[in-house]
Every structure is written in structure tokens, then in C-alpha cells.
C-alpha atoms as a PDB file:
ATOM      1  CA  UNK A   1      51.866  80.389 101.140  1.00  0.00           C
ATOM      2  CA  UNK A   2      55.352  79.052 101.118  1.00  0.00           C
ATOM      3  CA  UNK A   3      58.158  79.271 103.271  1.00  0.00           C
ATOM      4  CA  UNK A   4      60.243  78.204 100.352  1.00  0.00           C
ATOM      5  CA  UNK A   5      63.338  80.572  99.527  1.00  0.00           C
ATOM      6  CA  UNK A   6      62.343  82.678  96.172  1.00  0.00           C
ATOM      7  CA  UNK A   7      64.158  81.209  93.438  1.00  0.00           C
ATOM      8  CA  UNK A   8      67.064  83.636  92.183  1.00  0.00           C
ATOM      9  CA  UNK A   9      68.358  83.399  88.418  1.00  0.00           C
ATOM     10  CA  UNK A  10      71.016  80.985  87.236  1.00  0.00           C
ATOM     11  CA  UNK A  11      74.556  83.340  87.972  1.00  0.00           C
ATOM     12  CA  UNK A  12      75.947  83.202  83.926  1.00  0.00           C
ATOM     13  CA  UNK A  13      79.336  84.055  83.353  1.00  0.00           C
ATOM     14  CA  UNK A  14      79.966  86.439  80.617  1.00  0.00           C
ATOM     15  CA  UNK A  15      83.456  86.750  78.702  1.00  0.00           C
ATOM     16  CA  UNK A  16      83.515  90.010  75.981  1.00  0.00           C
ATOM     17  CA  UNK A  17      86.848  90.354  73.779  1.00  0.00           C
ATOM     18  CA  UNK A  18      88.116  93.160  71.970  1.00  0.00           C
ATOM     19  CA  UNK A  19      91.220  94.213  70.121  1.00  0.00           C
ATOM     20  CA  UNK A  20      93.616  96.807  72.141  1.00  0.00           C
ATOM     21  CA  UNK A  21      95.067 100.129  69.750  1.00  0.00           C
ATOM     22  CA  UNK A  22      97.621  97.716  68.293  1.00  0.00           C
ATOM     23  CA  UNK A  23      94.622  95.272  67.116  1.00  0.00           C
ATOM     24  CA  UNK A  24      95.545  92.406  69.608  1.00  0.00           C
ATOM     25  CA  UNK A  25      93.038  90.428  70.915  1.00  0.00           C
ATOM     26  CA  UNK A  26      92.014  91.329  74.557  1.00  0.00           C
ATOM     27  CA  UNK A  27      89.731  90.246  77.415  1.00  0.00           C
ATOM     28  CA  UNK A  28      87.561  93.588  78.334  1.00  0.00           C
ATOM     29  CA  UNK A  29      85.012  91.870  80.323  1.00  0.00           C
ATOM     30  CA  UNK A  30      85.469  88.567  82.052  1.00  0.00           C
ATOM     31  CA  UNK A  31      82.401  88.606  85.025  1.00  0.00           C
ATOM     32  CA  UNK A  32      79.078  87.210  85.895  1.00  0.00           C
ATOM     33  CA  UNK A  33      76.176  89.164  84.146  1.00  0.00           C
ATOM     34  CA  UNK A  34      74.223  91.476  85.874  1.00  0.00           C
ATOM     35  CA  UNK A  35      71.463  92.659  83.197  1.00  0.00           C
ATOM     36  CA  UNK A  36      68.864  90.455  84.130  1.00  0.00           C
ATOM     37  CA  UNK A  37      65.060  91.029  84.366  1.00  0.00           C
ATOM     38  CA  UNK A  38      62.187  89.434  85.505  1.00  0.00           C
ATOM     39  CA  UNK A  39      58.873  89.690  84.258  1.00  0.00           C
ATOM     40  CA  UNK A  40      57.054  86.651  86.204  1.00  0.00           C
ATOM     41  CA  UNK A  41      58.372  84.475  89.321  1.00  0.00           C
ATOM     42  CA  UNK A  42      61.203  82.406  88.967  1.00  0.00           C
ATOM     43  CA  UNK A  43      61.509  82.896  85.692  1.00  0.00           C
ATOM     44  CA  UNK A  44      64.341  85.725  84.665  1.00  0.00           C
ATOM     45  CA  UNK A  45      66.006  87.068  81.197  1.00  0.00           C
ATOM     46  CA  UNK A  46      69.694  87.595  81.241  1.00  0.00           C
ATOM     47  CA  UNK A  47      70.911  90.337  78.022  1.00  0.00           C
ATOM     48  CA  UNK A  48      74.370  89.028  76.790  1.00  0.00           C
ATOM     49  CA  UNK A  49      74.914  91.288  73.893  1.00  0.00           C
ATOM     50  CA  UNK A  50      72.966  93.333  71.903  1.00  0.00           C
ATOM     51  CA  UNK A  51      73.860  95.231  68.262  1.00  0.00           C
ATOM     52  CA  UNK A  52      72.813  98.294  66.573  1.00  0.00           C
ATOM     53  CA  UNK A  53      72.403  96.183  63.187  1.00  0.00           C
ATOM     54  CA  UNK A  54      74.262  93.831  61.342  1.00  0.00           C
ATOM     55  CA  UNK A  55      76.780  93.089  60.499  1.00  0.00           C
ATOM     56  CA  UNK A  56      77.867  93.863  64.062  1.00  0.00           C
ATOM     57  CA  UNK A  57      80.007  96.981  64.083  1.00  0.00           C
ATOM     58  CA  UNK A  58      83.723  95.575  66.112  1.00  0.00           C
ATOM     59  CA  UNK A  59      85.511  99.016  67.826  1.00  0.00           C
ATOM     60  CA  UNK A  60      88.738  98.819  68.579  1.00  0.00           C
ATOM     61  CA  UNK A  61      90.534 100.169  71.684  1.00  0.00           C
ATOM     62  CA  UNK A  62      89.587  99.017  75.391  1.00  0.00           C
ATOM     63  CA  UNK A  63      86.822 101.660  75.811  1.00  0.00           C
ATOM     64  CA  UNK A  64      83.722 100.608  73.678  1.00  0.00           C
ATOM     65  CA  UNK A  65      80.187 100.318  74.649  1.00  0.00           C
ATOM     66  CA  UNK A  66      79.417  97.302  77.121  1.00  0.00           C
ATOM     67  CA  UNK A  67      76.618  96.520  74.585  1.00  0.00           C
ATOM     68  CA  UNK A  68      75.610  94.182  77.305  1.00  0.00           C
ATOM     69  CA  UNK A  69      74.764  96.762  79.494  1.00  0.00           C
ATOM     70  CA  UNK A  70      71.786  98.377  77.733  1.00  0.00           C
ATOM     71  CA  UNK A  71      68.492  98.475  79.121  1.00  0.00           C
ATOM     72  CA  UNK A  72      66.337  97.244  76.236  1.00  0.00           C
ATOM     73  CA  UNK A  73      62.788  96.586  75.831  1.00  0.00           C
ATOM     74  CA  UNK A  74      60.995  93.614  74.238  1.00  0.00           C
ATOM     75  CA  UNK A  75      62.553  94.140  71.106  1.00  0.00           C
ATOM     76  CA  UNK A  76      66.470  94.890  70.061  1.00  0.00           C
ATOM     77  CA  UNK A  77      67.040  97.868  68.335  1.00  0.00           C
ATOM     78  CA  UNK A  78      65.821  98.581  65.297  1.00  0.00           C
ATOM     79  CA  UNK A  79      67.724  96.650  62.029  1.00  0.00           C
ATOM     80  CA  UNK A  80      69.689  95.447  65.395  1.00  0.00           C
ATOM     81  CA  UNK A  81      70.540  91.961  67.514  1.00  0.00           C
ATOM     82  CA  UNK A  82      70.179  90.859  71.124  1.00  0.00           C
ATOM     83  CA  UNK A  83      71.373  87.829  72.803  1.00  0.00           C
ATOM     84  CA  UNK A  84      69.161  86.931  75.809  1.00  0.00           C
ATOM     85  CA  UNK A  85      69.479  83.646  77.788  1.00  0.00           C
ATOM     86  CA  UNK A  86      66.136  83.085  79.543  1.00  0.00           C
ATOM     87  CA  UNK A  87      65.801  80.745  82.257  1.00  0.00           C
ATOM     88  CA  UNK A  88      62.347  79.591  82.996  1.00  0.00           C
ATOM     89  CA  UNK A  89      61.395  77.171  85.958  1.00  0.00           C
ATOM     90  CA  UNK A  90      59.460  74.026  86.018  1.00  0.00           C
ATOM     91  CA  UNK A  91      55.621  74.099  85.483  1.00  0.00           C
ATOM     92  CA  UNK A  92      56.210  77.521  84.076  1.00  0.00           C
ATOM     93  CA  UNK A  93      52.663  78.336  82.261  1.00  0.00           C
ATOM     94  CA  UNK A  94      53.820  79.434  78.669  1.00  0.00           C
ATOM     95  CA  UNK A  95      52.788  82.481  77.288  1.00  0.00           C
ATOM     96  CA  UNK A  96      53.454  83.735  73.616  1.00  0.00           C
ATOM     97  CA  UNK A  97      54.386  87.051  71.821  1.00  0.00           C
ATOM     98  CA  UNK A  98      54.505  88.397  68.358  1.00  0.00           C
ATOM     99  CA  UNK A  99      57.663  90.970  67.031  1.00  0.00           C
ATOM    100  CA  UNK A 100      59.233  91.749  63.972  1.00  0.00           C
ATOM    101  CA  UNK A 101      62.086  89.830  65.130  1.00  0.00           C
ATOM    102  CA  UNK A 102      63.989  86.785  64.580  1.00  0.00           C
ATOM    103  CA  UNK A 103      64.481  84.929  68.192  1.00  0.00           C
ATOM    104  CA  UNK A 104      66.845  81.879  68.779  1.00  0.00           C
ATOM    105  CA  UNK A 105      66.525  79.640  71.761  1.00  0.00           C
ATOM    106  CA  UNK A 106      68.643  77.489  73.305  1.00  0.00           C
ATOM    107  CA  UNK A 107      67.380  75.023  75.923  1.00  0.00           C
ATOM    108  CA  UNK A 108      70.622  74.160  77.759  1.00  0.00           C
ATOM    109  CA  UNK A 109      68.311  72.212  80.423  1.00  0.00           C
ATOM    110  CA  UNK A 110      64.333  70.606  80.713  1.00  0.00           C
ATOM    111  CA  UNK A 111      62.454  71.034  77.907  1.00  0.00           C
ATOM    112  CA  UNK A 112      60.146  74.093  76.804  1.00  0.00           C
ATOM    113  CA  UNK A 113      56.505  72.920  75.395  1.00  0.00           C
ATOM    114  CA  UNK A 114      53.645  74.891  74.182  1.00  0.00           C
END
């Protein structure tokens, strides 16, 4: 057993614009993200957005959905998006999954082999 100090997910900070009632651009959100999961040790997803289909619908006014803050499953919703960063640590064991989804990664750091 280790006395090391459980590793705790990457903080990622997360910048949302939207338009005010006159249709300027605004800053709604401008914080560190809090919508993270994890499913095995050390290794933790972090929802940035998600969409109800697409093209992505684009509200105006300074109250719309946080669509950042939705609790979501394995997949997005249904005709829908999600942007995800996942962090996973070294000697992770990789394990595979099937959806009826398109899924982008981006390895900003290591590498990620199967």
C-alpha cells in the first residue's frame, strides 16, 4: 500500500461566451471546471460542453443553459455533442468501448497506446 498522495485531476480552465440582448459578445463563464468524473484511479473525465444536436443551437441573453453543467452518461444526447477532456495517468491499462458516437481525442501530453 502506498503512502503516496491520490492523484487529483488536472484543474482546466473553462471560458463560455455568449451574446448579451443587444447581440454583443460576452464572457458568461470564465472559471475552472468542476464536472469531472472518475471511473478508475487517477484517471478522471472533465465535460466542457455538450449539445442537444447539431448544428449547435447559440441563445442569446446572459441566462442560457451552462451546457457544461449536465450530468451525462457514456453517451451525449441523442443526435447531440459532448466535449470531454480525459486525463489518464501513466501505465494506465487501456480499456475499450463501443457507441454510436463519433469521439475526438486530443493528447495534449504522453502518448495513449492500445
Amino acid at each position: 500500500m502506498s503512502n503516496a498522495p491520490e492523484r487529483q485531476p488536472q484543474p482546466i480552465r473553462r471560458i463560455v461566451t455568449g451574446h448579451d440582448s443587444d447581440g454583443r459578445a460576452t464572457v458568461l463563464i470564465d472559471e475552472v471546471a468542476t464536472n469531472t468524473k472518475s471511473s478508475r484511479p487517477g484517471q478522471f473525465s472533465t465535460l466542457i460542453w455538450s449539445s442537444e444536436g447539431a448544428p449547435a443551437a447559440m441563445p442569446i441573453g446572459l441566462d442560457a443553459e451552462d451546457m457544461g453543467a449536465r450530468q451525462l452518461g457514456t453517451y451525449p444526447p441523442e443526435k447531440g455533442t459532448r466535449f470531454m477532456i480525459a486525463e489518464y495517468p501513466p501505465g494506465n491499462t487501456p480499456r475499450r468501448h463501443r457507441t454510436e458516437t463519433i469521439d475526438y481525442i486530443i493528447v495534449l501530453s504522453g502518448a495513449v497506446s492500445y
